[in-house]
Every structure is written in C-alpha cells, then in structure tokens.
Protein backbone atom coordinates (compact mmCIF):
# COMPACT_ATOMS: atom_id res chain seq x y z
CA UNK A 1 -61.11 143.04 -55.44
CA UNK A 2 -59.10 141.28 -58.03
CA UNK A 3 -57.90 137.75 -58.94
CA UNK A 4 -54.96 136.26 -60.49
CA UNK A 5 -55.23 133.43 -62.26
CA UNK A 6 -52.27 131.49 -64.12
CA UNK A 7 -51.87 128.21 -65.85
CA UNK A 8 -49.46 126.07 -67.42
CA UNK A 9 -48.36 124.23 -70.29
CA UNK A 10 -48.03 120.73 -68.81
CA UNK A 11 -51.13 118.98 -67.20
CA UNK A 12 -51.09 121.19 -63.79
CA UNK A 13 -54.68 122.89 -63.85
CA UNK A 14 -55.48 126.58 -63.61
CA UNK A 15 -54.56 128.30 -60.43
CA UNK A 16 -56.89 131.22 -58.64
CA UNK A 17 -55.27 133.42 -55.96
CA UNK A 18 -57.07 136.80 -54.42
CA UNK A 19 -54.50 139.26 -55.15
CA UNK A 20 -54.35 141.15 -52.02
CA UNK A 21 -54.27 137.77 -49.17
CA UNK A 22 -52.28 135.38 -51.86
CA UNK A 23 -54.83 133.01 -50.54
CA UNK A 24 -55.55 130.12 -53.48
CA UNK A 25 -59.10 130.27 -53.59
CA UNK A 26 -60.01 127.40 -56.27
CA UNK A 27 -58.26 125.17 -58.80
CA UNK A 28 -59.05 124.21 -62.13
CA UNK A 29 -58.39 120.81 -63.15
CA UNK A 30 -56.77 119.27 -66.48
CA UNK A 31 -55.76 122.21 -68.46
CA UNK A 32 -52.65 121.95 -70.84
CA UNK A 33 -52.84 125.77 -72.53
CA UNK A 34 -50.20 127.49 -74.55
CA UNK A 35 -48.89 131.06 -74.36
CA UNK A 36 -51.97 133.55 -74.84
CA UNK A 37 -54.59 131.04 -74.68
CA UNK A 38 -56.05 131.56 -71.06
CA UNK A 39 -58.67 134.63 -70.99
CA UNK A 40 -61.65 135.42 -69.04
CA UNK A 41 -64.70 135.75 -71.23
CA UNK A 42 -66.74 139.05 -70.18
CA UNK A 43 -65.81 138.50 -66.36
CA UNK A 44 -68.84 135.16 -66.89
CA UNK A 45 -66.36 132.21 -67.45
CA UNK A 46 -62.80 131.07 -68.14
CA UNK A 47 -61.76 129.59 -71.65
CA UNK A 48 -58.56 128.20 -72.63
CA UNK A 49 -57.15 126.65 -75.72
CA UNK A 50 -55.58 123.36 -75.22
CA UNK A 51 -52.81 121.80 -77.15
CA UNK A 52 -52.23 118.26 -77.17
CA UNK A 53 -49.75 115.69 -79.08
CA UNK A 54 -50.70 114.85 -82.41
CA UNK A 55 -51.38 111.55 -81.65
CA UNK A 56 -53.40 111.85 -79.07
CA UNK A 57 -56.23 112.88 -81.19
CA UNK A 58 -57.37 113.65 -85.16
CA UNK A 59 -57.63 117.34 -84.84
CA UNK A 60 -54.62 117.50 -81.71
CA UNK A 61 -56.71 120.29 -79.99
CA UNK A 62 -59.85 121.80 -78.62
CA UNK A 63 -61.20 124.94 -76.61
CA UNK A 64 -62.64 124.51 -72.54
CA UNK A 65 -65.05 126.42 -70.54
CA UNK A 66 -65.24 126.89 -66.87
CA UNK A 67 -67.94 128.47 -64.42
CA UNK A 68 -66.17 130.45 -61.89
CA UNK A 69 -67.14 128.17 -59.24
CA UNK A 70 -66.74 124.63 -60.42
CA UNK A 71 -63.35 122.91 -61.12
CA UNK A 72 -64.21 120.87 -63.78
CA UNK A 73 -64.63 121.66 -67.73
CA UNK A 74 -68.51 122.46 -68.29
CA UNK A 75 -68.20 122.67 -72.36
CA UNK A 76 -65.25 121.27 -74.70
CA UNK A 77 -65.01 122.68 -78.33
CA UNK A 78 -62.88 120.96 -80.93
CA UNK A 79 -62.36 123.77 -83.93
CA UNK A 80 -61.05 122.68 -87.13
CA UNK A 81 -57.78 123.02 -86.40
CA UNK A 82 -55.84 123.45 -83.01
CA UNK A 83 -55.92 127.28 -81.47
CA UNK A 84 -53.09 128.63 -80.08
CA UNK A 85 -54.20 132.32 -78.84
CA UNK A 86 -57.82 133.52 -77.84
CA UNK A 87 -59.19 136.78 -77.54
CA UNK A 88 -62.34 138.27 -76.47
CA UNK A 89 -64.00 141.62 -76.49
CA UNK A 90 -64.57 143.53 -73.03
CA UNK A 91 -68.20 142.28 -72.66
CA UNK A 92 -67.63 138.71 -73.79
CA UNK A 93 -70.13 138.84 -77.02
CA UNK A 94 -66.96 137.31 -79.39
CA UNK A 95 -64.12 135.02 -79.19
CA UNK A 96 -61.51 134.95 -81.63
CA UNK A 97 -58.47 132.11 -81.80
CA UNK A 98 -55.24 131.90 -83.84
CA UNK A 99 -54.98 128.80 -85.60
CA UNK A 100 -52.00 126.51 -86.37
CA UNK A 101 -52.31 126.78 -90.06
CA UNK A 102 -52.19 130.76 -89.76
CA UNK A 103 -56.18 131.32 -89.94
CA UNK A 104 -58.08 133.56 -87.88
CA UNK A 105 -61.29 132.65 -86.35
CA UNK A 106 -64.27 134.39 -85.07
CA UNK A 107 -66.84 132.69 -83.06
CA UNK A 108 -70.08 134.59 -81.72
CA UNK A 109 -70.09 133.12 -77.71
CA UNK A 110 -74.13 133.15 -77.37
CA UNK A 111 -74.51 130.40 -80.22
CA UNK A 112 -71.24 129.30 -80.74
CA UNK A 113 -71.44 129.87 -84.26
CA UNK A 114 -68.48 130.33 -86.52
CA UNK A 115 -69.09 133.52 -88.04
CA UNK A 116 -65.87 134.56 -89.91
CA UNK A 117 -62.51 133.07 -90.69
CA UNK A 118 -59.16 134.61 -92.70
CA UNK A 119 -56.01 133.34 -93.91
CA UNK A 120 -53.75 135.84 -91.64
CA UNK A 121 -50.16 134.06 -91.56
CA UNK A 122 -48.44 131.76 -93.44
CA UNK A 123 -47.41 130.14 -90.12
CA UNK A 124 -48.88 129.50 -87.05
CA UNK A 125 -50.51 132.71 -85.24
CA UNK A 126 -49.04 133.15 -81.74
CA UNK A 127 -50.49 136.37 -80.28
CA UNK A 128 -53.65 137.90 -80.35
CA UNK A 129 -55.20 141.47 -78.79
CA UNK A 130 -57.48 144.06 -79.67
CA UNK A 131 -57.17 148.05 -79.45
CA UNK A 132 -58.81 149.57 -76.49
CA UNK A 133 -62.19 150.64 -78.74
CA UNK A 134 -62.28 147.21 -79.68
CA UNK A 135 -62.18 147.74 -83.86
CA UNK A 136 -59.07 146.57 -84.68
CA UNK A 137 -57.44 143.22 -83.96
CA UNK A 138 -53.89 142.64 -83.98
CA UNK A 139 -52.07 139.11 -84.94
CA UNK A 140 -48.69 138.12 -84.25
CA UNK A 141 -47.32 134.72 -85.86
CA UNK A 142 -44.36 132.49 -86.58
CA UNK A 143 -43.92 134.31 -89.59
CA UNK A 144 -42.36 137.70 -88.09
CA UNK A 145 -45.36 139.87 -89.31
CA UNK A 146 -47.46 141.67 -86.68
CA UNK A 147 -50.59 142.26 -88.69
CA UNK A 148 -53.51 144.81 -87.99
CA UNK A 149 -57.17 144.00 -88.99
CA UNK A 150 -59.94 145.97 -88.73
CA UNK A 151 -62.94 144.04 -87.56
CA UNK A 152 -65.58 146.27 -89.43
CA UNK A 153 -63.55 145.53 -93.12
CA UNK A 154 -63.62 141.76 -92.20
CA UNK A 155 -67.53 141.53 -92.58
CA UNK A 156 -67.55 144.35 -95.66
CA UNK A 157 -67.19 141.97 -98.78
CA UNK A 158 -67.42 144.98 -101.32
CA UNK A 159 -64.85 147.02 -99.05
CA UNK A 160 -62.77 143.59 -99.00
CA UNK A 161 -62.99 143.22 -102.56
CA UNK A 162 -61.81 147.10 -102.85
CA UNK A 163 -59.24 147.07 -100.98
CA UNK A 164 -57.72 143.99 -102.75
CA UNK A 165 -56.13 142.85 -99.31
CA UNK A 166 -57.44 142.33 -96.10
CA UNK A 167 -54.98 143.68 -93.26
CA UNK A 168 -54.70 147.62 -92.81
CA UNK A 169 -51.20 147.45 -91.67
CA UNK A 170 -48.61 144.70 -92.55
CA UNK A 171 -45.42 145.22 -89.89
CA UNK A 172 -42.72 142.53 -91.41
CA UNK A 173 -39.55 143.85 -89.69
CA UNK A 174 -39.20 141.02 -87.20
CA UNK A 175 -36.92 138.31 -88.98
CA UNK A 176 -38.04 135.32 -86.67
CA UNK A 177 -41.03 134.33 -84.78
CA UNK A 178 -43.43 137.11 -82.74
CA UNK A 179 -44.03 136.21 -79.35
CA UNK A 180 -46.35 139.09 -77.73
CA UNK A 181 -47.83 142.20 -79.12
CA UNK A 182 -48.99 144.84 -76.39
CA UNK A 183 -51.14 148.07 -77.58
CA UNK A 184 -51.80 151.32 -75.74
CA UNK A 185 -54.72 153.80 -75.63
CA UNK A 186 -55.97 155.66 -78.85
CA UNK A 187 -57.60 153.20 -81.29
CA UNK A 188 -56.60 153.83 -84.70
CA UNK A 189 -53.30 156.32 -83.29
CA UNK A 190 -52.13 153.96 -80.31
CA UNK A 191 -48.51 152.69 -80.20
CA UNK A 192 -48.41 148.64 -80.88
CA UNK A 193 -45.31 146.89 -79.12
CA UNK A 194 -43.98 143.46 -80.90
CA UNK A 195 -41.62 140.82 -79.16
CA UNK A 196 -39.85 138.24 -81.52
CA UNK A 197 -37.63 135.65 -80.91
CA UNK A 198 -34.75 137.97 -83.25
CA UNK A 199 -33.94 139.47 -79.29
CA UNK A 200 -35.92 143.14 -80.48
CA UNK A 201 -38.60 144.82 -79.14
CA UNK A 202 -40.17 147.13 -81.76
CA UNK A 203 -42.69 150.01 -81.24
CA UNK A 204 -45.27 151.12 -84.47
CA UNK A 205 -47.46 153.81 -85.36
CA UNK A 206 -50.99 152.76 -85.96
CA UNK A 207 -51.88 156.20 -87.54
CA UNK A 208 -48.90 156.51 -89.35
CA UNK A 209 -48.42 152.48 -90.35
CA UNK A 210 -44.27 152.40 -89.65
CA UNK A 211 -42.19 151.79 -87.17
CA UNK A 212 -41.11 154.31 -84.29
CA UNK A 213 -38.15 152.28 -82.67
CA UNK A 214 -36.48 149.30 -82.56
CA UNK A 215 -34.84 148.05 -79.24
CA UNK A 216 -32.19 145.21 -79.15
CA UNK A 217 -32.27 143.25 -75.57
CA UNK A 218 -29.52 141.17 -74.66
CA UNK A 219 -31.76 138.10 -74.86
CA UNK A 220 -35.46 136.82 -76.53
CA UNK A 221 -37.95 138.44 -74.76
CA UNK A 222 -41.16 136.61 -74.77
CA UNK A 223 -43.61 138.51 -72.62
CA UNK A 224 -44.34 142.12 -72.79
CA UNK A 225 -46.54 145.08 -70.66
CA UNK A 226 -46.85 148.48 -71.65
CA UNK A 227 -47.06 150.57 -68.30
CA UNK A 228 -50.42 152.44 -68.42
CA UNK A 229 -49.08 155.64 -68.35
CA UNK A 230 -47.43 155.04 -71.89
CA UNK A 231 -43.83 156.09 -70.19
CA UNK A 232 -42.04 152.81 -70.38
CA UNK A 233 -42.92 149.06 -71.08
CA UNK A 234 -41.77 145.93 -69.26
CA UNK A 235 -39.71 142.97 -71.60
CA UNK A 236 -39.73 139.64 -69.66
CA UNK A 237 -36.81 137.67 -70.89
CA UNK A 238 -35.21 134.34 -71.09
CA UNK A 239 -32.58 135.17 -68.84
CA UNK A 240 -35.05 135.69 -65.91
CA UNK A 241 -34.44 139.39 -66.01
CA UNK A 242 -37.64 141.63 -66.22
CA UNK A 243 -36.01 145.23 -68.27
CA UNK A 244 -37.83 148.44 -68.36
CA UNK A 245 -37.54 150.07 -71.66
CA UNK A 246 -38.38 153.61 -71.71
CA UNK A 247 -40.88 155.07 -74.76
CA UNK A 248 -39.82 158.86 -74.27
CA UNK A 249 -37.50 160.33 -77.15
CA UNK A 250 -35.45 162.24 -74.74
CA UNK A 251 -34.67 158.97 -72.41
CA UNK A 252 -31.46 157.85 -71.31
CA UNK A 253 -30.39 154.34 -71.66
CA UNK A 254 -28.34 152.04 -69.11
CA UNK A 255 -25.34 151.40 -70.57
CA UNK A 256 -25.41 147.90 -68.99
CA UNK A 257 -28.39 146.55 -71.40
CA UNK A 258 -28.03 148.92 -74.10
CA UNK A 259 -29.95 151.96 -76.32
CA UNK A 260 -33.41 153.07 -74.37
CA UNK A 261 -33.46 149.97 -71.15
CA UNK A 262 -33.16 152.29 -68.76
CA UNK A 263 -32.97 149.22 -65.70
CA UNK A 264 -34.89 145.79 -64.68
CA UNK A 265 -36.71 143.83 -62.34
CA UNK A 266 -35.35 140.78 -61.36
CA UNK A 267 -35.28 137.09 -59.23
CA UNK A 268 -36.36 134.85 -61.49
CA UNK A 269 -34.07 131.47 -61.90
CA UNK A 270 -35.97 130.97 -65.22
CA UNK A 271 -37.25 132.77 -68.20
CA UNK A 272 -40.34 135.07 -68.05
CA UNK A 273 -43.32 133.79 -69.74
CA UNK A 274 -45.60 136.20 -69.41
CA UNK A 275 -46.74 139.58 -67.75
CA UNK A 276 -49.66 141.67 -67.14
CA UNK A 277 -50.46 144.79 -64.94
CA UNK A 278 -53.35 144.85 -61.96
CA UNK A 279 -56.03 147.85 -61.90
CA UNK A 280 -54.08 149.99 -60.04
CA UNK A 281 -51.52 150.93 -63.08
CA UNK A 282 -48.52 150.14 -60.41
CA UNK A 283 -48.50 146.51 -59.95
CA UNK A 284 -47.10 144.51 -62.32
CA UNK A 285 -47.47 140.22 -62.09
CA UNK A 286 -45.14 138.24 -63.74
CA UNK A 287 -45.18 134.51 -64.44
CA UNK A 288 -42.23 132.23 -64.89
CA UNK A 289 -40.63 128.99 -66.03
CA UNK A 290 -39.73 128.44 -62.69
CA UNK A 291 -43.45 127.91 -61.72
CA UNK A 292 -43.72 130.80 -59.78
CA UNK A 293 -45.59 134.06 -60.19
CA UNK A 294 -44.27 137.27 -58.68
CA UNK A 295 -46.17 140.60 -57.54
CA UNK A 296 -44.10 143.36 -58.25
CA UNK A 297 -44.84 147.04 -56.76
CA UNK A 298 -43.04 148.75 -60.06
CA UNK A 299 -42.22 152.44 -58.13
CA UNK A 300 -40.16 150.53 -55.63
CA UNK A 301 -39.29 147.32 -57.25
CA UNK A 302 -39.70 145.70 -54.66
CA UNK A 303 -41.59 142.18 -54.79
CA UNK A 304 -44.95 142.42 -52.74
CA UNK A 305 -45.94 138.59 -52.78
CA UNK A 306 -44.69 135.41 -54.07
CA UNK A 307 -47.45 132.42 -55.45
CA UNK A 308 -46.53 128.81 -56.45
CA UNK A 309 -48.39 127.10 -59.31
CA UNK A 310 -48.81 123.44 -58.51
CA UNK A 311 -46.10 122.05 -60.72
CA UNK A 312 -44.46 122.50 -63.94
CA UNK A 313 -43.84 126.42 -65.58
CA UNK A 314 -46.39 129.29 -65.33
CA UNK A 315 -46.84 130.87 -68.87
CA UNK A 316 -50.51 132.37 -68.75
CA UNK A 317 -51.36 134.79 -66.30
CA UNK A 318 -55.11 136.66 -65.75
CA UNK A 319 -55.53 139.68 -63.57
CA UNK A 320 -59.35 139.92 -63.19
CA UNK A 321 -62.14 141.41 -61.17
CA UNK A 322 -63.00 139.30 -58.72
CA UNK A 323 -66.28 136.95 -60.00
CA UNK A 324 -69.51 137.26 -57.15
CA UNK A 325 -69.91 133.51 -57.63
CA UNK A 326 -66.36 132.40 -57.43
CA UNK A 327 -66.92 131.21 -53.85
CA UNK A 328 -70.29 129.97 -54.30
CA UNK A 329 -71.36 126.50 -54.30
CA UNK A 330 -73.28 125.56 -58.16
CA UNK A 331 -76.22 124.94 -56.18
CA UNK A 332 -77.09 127.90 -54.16
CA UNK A 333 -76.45 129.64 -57.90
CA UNK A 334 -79.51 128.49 -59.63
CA UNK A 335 -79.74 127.38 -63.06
CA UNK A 336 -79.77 130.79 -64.59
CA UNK A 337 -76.12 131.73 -62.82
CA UNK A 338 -74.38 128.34 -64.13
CA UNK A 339 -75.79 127.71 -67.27
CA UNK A 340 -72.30 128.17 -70.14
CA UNK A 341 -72.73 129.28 -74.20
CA UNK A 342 -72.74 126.11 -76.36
CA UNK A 343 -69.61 124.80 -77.62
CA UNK A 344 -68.38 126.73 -81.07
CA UNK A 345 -68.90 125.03 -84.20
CA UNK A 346 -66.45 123.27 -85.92
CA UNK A 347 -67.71 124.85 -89.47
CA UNK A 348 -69.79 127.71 -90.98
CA UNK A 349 -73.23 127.33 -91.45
CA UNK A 350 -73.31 128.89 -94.73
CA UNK A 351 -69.94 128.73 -97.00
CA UNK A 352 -71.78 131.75 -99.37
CA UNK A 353 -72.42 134.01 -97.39
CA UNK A 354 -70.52 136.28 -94.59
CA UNK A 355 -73.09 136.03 -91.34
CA UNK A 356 -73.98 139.11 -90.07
CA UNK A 357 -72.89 140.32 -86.74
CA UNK A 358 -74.80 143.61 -86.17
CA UNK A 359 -75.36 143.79 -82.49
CA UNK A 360 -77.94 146.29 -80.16
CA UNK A 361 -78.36 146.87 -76.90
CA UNK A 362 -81.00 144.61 -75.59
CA UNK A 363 -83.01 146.44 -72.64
CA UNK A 364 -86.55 145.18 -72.91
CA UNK A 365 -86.16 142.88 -75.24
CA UNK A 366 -84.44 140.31 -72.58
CA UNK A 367 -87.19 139.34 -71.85
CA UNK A 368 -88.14 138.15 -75.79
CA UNK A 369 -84.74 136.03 -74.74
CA UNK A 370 -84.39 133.99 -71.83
CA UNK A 371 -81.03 132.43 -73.14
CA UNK A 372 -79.94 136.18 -73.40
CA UNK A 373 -80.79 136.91 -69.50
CA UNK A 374 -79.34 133.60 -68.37
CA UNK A 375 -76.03 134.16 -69.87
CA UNK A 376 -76.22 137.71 -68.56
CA UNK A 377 -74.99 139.49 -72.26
CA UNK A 378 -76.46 142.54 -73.13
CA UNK A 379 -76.73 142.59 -76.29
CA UNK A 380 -78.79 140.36 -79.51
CA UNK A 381 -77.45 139.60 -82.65
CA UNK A 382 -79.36 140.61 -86.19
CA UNK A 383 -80.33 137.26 -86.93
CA UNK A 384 -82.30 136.78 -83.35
CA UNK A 385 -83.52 140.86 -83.14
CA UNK A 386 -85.46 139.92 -86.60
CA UNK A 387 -86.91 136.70 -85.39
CA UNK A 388 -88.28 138.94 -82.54
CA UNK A 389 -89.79 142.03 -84.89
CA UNK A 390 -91.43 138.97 -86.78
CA UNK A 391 -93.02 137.60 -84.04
CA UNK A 392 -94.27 141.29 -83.34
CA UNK A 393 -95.55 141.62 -86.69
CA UNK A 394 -97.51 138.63 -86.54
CA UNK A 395 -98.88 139.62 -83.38
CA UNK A 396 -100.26 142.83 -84.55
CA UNK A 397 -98.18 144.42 -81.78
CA UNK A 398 -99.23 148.10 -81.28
CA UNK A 399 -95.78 148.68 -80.27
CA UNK A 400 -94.52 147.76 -84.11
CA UNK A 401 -96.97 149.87 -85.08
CA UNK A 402 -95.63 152.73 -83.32
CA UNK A 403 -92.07 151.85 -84.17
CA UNK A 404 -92.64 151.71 -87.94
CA UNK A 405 -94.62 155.11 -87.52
CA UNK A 406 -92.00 156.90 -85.92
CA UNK A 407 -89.44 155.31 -88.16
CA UNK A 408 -91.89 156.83 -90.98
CA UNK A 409 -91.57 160.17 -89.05
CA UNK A 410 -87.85 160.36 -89.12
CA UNK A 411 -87.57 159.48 -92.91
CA UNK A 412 -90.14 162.13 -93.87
CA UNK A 413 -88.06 164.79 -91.49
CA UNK A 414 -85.01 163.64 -93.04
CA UNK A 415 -86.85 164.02 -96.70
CA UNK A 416 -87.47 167.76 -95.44
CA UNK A 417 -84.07 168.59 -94.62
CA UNK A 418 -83.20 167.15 -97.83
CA UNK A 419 -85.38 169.37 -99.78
CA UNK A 420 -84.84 172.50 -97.95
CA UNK A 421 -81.32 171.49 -98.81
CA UNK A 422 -81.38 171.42 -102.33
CA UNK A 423 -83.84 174.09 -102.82
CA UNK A 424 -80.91 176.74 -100.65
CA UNK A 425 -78.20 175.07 -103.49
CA UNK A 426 -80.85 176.03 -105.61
CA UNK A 427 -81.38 179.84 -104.89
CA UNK A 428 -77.49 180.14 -104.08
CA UNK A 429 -77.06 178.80 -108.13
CA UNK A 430 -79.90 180.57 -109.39
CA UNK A 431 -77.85 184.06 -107.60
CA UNK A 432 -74.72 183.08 -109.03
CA UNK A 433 -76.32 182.59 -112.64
CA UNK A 434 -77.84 186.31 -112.46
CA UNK A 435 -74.52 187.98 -111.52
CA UNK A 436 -72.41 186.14 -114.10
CA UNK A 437 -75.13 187.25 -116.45
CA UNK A 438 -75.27 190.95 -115.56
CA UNK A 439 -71.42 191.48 -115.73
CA UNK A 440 -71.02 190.02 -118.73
CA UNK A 441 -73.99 192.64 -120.12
C-alpha cells in the first residue's frame, strides 16, 4: 500500500492521499516548501524545508518535522542559512539540504548534529539526490553546473587535500539555472539526467564523466522521471505537456517536438512542477501549477485518478509506503512510536575537526541505546559505539574480553598469512637468484 503526498509553495499544508482509493487520509498544516524540499525521512517522519520572506525573520527559513499521525509540526530547525532541497538516505540515518548561498549541508538525524558542510555552487543549490548505493550525491544549482560528490571523499581530509578539489565530476553545459537531476541504477556507471531552465534536457556518464546527449524541448522543463526500465524518461514542462524522451541510440523522434521525444502525456492547464513514479515501475504521478495532481497509467496514457490539493500550485510530490501509524491516534502509539530526532544544529560543534560518521549495525547493542530503539534506526554512530565499549571496559565485561581476544586472534592469523607470504616471495627470489647465477657460469 502506498501514499502520495504533495505540498505547495503558498501556505496550503501537506496533502496525504492512499494511492489506490484517492481517499485524503490526513493533512498537514502550515507548510510553505519549495521545489525538492518535501521528503520522507526513512519511512519514520516527514521533513520539509520552508522558505519564507526575508522580512519575516533574521535567517528567512527553517526545516519541520512531522509524525505520520499528527498534523501539526513536532520539531522546527532554523539552519544557518535558508534550505532549499533535502535529501535523505534510504534508512533515514542523514539529511542533507542545499543552501541559498550554494553550501551543502549534512546533518546526522539521531542528534541533529551538523556534521559536514561544502561550498558546492556559487549560487543557490536547487536539486539534490543520491545514486541508488547511496555514495555519491548529486547537486544541481542556479549556476548551470550539475555537480557529483562522493560522500566517502567529503569526510577524507588527506584524500581532500589530494585531490585539490572536492567534486568528482563537474557537468557545466547547462547555460542557465538546473531545475531537477534524476539518476538511474549502477552507482558509479548510472546515467544522471539534468533539467535547466536553457529548455535542454541532458543525459551524462558517471563512469565516463561527459555528456551522452543533449535534448532541446520546445519549452523549460522543470520536473523530470527516468522510467525504471532505463528506456525513456518523462520532462514535465511549462506548457502543461508531460514529453517522453526516449534514451535508446537507435530511437526515433516525433517530428512534432523534435530530435529523440518520441510523444507526451498531457491535460494539464498549467506547468508541471514535479514528477515521480509509484512501486510498480508503470505509474507515473505528476503535480501541477494548476493545483492538481494526476495518476497516469504510462502503457496506456491514460489518466487513472485525479486529486486536488487544497489551494494554490502543487510542486512537491512523495510516493511512499504506506506508514502503520498513519491512521493511528498519538495516544494509542506510546511514547516510544511518537517520540521525533532533535532539531539540527545551527553550527558545528567543533570548527577543527571533520566529525566522524562511521556507522554499524546495531543488533544487541539497542539495548545499550534506548534513544536508538525509540527512533527505530538501526544503526550507532562512532562517537556513541565508543561511549558503549568504555562503559564495557569499565565494567570488566567478559564479553570485551572475548572481543579483544578474538580481535587478537584475527591479527595474529593475519600476521601468519603475512609471513607465509613473504617467506614464498622469498624462496621464489632465492630460485630466481640460483638460475641467473648458473647460466651466467
């Protein structure tokens, strides 16, 4: 069972609809995001940047978080600087917003710490996603670059400093703004997809860092979705059309649109805002200025259901698995069910010093962490695994014992190999030696 969930750039709230009734099943109040700044933080809560006038406060923006089941805002964080997109890994352990000013931010969710930031743009970031393993992140911006980062490198300071900049790849064909980046399947080898305000769609190489083909549309395109098969991808445009652009080398195009849109989906009075595909690889839901939202079945292209936001235009939309405790009152939930992360800090604890963000699988050791089990992660950070193997060790735990003897165990066996190693390069050198020696006699 899945959910869509939308909101809006003008006061309106956050809409919830179950995908296959079109029933509404719970609004949001007072949310005011911009494009890319609604996600759904490991399937446990909603977050949403929120952009505000200038003069309506010092810093003009902050972050919300929502339980599934309560309307209201439970936690408000006001970053630095306003965020524009968010982005969060598949089990909700980071969230990372594009700033304003061009800077990247990385927050860990459990403490709301600030663990990493980067100059990225020189203008305002405007799209953020990650590959499908997760390692790299990729930035679009105001600035026409579509920039690729790997999120290993940004916590290496020697492999920083070696590198002597900080992106891997550095796309800066687009000559105005970027205003979505899609990515397919493959880490390091997918294809990337960039929209920009110059009316193109271009398609890049991650393995080979250049770009594969550049489409011209007859209008901006601001939304994009890459159909999961990798055949085609959908452009949703200001002109309320939705065009299907084909990947394929050997595609024809429609002669109507131009070179590689092979056709389009459309009944939209205003432009498309934004688009994203359901589980199912076949349904495609797109969001409009028009303030509705649109099920499409993309074989037939025909529309399966229609949804109206409450007022004003639709330019976030959520496809999600649909939460347990989405219909549940907060009371029958318990404390451990409702309970958000903190809010994220405003600044670094340590200006120095690059935190480290080593994370394990916690299995037993939930149990060391009741915050851990409440906010149903599974996983600990460095900093709170070593608080833990301290408190062991002070214990006298016979279970540290036996961890630091086994860990002994493996280094000696490793030692072995290591020997039996050098003492075969040894013989094999030794051999070589002889027969040199005896044909030169």
């Amino acid at each position: 069972m899945e959910v869509i969930i939308a909101s809006s750039s003008i006061d309106s709230g956050i809409g919830c609809w179950d995908l296959q009734t079109g029933n509404e099943v719970l609004r949001y109040k007072t949310c005011v995001s911009p494009p890319h700044g609604l996600i759904s933080v490991g399937n446990r809560f909603l977050a949403s940047s929120q952009l505000r006038d200038a003069s309506s406060s010092a810093s003009g923006g902050s972050v919300l978080y929502w339980s599934w089941h309560k309307p209201q805002a439970d936690v408000k964080s006001f970053p630095v600087e306003p965020m524009k997109p968010l982005v969060s890994d598949t089990a909700g352990n980071f969230l990372i917003g594009g700033g304003a000013s061009g800077y990247i931010y990385v927050w860990e969710v459990l403490t709301g710490r600030l663990l990493n930031k980067w100059h990225a743009h020189y203008r305002s970031v405007t799209c953020l996603v990650l590959s499908d393993d997760e390692s790299l992140l990729i930035s679009g911006a105001e600035d026409g670059c579509v920039r690729v980062w790997s999120l290993f490198m940004m916590f290496d300071k020697i492999g920083i400093e070696e590198a002597g900049h900080l992106y891997q790849h550095n796309f800066a064909e687009h000559t105005l703004k970027v205003t979505d980046v899609a990515v397919g399947y493959g880490g390091s080898n997918a294809l990337i997809i960039s929209a920009s305000e110059d009316r193109t769609c271009k398609v890049w190489s991650l393995s080979k860092g250049r770009i594969l083909r550049d489409i011209v549309f007859p209008c901006i395109i601001d939304a994009i979705a890459l159909d999961p098969g990798e055949h085609v991808f959908y452009a949703g445009g200001r002109d309320g059309k939705i065009y299907i652009a084909a990947l394929n080398a050997g595609s024809s195009s429609n002669n109507t649109y131009g070179m590689h849109i092979i056709g389009s989906l459309y009944d939209h009075s205003k432009a498309i805002t934004c688009l994203t595909f359901c589980a199912d690889g076949s349904t495609l839901v797109s969001g409009s200025e028009d303030g509705l939202i649109r099920i499409w079945d993309t074989k037939s292209h025909n529309i399966i259901r229609m949804l109206r936001h409450a007022k004003g235009p639709v330019n976030n939309i959520l496809v999600v698995s649909r939460p347990e405790t989405i219909l549940k009152s907060p009371g029958s939930l318990g404390r451990k069910q409702s309970i958000l992360p903190p809010p994220l800090e405003k600044y670094s604890n340590s200006t120095e010093e690059i935190v480290g963000v080593k994370a394990i699988i916690a299995g037993q050791a939930q149990a060391q962490a009741p915050c851990v089990e409440q906010l149903g992660v599974s996983y600990i950070t460095d900093h709170v695994m070593s608080d833990q193997i301290k408190d062991i060790q002070q214990q006298g735990s016979a279970a540290a014992t036996e961890m630091e003897t086994e860990r002994l165990k493996q280094d000696l066996k490793r030692a072995m190999q290591l020997v039996q190693q050098w003492k075969g390069n040894y013989e094999g050198l030794q051999k070589f030696c002889m027969s040199q020696l005896l044909e030169n006699a």
